[in-house]
Protein backbone atom coordinates (compact mmCIF):
# COMPACT_ATOMS: atom_id res chain seq x y z
CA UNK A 1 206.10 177.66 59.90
CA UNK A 2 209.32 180.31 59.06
CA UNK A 3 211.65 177.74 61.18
CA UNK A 4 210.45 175.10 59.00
CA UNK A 5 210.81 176.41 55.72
CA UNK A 6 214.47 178.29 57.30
CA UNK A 7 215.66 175.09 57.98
CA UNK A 8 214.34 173.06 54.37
CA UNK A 9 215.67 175.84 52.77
CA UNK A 10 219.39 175.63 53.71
CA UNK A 11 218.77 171.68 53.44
CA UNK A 12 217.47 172.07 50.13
CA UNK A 13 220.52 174.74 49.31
CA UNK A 14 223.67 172.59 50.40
CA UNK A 15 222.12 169.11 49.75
CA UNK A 16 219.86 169.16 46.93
CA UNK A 17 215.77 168.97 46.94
CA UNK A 18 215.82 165.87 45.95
CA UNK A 19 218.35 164.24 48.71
CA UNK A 20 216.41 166.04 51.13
CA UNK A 21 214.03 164.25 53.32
CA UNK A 22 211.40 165.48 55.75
CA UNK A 23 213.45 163.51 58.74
CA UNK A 24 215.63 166.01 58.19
CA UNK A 25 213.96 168.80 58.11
CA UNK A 26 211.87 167.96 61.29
CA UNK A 27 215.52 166.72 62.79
CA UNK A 28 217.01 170.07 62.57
CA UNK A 29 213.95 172.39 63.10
CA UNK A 30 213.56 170.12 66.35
CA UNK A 31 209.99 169.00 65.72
CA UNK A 32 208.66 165.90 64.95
CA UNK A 33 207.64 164.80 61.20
CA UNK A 34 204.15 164.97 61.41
CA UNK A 35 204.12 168.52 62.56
CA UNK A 36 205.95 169.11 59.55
CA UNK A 37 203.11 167.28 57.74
CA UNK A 38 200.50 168.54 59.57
CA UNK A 39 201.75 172.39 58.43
CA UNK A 40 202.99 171.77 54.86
CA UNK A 41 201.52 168.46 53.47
CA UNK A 42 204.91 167.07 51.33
CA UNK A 43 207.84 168.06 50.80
CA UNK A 44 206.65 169.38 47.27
CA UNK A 45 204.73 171.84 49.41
CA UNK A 46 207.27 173.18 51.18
CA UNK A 47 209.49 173.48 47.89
CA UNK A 48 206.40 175.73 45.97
CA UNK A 49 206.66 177.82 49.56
CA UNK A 50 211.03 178.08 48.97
CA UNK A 51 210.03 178.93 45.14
CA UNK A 52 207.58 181.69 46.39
CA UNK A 53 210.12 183.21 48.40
CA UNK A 54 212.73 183.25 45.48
CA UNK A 55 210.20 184.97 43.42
CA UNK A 56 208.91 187.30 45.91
CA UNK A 57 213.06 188.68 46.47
CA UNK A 58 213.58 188.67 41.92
CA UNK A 59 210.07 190.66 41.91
CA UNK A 60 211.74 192.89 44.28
CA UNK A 61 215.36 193.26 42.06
CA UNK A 62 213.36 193.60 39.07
CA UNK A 63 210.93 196.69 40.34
CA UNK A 64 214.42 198.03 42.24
CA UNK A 65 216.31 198.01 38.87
CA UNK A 66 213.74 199.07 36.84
CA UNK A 67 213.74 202.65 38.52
CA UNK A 68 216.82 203.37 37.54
CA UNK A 69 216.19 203.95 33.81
CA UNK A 70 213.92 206.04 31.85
CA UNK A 71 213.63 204.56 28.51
CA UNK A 72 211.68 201.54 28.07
CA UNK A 73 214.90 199.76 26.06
CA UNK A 74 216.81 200.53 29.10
CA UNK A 75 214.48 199.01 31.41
CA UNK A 76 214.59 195.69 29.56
CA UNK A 77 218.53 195.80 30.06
CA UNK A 78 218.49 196.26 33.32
CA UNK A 79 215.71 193.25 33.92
CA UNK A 80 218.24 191.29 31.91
CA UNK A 81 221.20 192.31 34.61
CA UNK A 82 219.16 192.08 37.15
CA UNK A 83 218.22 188.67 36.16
CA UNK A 84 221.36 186.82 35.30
CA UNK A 85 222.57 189.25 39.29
CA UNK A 86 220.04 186.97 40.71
CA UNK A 87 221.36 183.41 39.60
CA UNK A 88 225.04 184.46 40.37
CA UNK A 89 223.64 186.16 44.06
CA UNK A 90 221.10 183.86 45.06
CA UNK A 91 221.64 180.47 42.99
CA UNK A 92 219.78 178.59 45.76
CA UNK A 93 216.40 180.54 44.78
CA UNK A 94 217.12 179.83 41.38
CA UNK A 95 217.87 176.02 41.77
CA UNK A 96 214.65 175.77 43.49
CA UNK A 97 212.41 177.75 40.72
CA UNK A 98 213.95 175.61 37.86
CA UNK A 99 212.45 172.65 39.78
CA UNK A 100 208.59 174.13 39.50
CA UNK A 101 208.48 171.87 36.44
CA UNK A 102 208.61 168.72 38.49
CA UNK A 103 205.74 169.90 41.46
CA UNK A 104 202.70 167.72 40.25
CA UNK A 105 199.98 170.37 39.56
CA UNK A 106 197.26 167.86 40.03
CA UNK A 107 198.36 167.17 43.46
CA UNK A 108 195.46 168.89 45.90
CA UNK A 109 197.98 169.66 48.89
CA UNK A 110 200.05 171.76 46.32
CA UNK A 111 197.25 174.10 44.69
CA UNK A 112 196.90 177.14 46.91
CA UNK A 113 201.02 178.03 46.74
CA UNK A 114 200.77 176.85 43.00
CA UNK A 115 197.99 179.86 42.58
CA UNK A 116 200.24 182.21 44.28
CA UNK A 117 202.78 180.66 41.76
CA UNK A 118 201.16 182.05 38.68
CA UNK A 119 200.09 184.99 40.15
CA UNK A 120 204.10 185.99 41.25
CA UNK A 121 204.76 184.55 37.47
CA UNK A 122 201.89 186.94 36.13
CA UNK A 123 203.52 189.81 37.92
CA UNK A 124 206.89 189.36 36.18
CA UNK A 125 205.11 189.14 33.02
CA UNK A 126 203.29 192.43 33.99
CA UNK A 127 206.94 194.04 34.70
CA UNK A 128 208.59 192.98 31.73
CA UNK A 129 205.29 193.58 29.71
CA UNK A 130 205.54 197.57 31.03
CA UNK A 131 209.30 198.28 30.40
CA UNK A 132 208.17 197.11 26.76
CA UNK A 133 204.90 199.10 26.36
CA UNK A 134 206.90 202.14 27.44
CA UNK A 135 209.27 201.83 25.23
CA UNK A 136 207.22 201.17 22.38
CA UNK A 137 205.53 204.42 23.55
CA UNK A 138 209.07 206.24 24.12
CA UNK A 139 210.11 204.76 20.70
CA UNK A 140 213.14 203.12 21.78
CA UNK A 141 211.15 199.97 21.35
CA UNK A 142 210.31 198.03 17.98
CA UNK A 143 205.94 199.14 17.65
CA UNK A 144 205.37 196.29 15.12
CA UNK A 145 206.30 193.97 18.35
CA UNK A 146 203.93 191.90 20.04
CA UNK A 147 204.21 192.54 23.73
CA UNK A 148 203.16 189.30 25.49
CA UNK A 149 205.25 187.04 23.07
CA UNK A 150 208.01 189.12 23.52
CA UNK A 151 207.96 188.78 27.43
CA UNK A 152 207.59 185.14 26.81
CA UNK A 153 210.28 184.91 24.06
CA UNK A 154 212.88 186.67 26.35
CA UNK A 155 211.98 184.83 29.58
CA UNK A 156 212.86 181.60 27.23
CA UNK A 157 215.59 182.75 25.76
CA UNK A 158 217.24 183.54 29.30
CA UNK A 159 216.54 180.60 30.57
CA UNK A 160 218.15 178.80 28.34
CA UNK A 161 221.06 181.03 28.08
CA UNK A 162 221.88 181.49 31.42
CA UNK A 163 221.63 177.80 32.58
CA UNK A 164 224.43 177.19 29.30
CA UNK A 165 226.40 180.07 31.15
CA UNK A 166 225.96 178.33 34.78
CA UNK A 167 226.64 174.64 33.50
CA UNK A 168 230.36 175.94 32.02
CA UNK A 169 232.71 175.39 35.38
CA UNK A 170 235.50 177.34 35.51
CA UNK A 171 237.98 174.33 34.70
CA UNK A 172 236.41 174.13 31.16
CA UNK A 173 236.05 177.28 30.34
CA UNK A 174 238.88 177.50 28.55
CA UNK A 175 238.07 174.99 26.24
CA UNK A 176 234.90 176.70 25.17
CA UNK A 177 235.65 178.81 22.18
CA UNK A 178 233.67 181.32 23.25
CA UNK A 179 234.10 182.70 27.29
CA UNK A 180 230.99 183.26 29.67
CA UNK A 181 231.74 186.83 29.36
CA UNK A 182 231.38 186.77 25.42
CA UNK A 183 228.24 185.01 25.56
CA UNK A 184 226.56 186.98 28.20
CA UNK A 185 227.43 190.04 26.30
CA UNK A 186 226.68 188.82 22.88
CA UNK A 187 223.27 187.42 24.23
CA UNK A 188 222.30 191.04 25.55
CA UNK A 189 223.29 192.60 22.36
CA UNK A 190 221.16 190.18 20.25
CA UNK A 191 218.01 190.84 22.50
CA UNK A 192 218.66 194.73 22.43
CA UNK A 193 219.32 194.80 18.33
CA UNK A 194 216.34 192.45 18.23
CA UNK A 195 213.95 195.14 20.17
CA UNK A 196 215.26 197.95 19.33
CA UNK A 197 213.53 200.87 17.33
């Protein structure tokens, strides 16, 4: 099962999910198609599996980084870092997780990884949720803030901020008025003013 999602995974990583095809994942794993099938189902399947394992090594950056502040507004900062780290480090894992969005969630073959899914997802909402709570406690934290919006709000915001920063290539960046480096900064001051006591 490892060989076969070793192999998608760099398939998925230098060629795209979508140009992908199970012949080629049973070609170069060396096993025929419908052993492939007969583990995984569909290719969706094995792309929930490559999602889990993205989310499984950011759940492990986040609860690393975390450790190394005290104050809940610090904590947040470094999930930030740690965050926009793991699209520049591991882009592949992050290609793959922005595609959860086109799994089909009615599809039966892909509901046991989808349950893991949400449960991974509930996790980072539980991380991001704590470095909050403590600093509404330590008071370097906003009180009047509601917690779960707020994990939701900046999960959004990221999102949207980062894939901006990651669709600027480095031959047009100089005809944005504004560098990646500005905007990266200026996003993390806006969330930090924002939260802030």
């Amino acid at each position: 099962m490892k060989l076969f999602l070793d192999e998608a995974e760099k398939l998925f990583f230098s060629k795209g999910y979508e140009n992908t095809t199970m012949d080629e994942i049973a070609e170069k794993a060396e096993y025929s198609k419908g052993t492939i099938y007969l583990y995984f189902g569909s290719k969706e399947v094995i792309l929930l599996h490559i999602i889990l394992r993205g989310l499984n090594l950011l759940i492990n950056v986040f609860s690393e980084t975390m450790n190394t502040q005290v104050l809940g507004i610090g904590k947040i900062g470094v999930i930030g870092m740690a965050y926009n780290n793991f699209m520049t480090r591991y882009n592949g894992y992050y290609e793959m997780i922005t595609k959860v969005n086109q799994v089909s969630y009615h599809d039966p073959k892909n509901e046991e990884v989808l349950k893991i899914l949400f449960q991974k997802g509930a996790e980072i909402d539980k991380i991001m949720a704590s470095a909050l709570t403590l600093g509404i406690k330590d008071g370097s934290v906003r009180a009047d803030l509601n917690v779960d919006l707020t994990v939701q709000l900046l999960q959004y915001m990221s999102d949207g901020v980062f894939q901006h920063i990651g669709n600027i290539s480095p031959e047009k960046e100089h005809l944005t008025k504004i560098s990646k480096e500005e905007i990266f900064t200026g996003f993390f001051e806006f969330v930090n003013n924002s939260i802030k006591s």
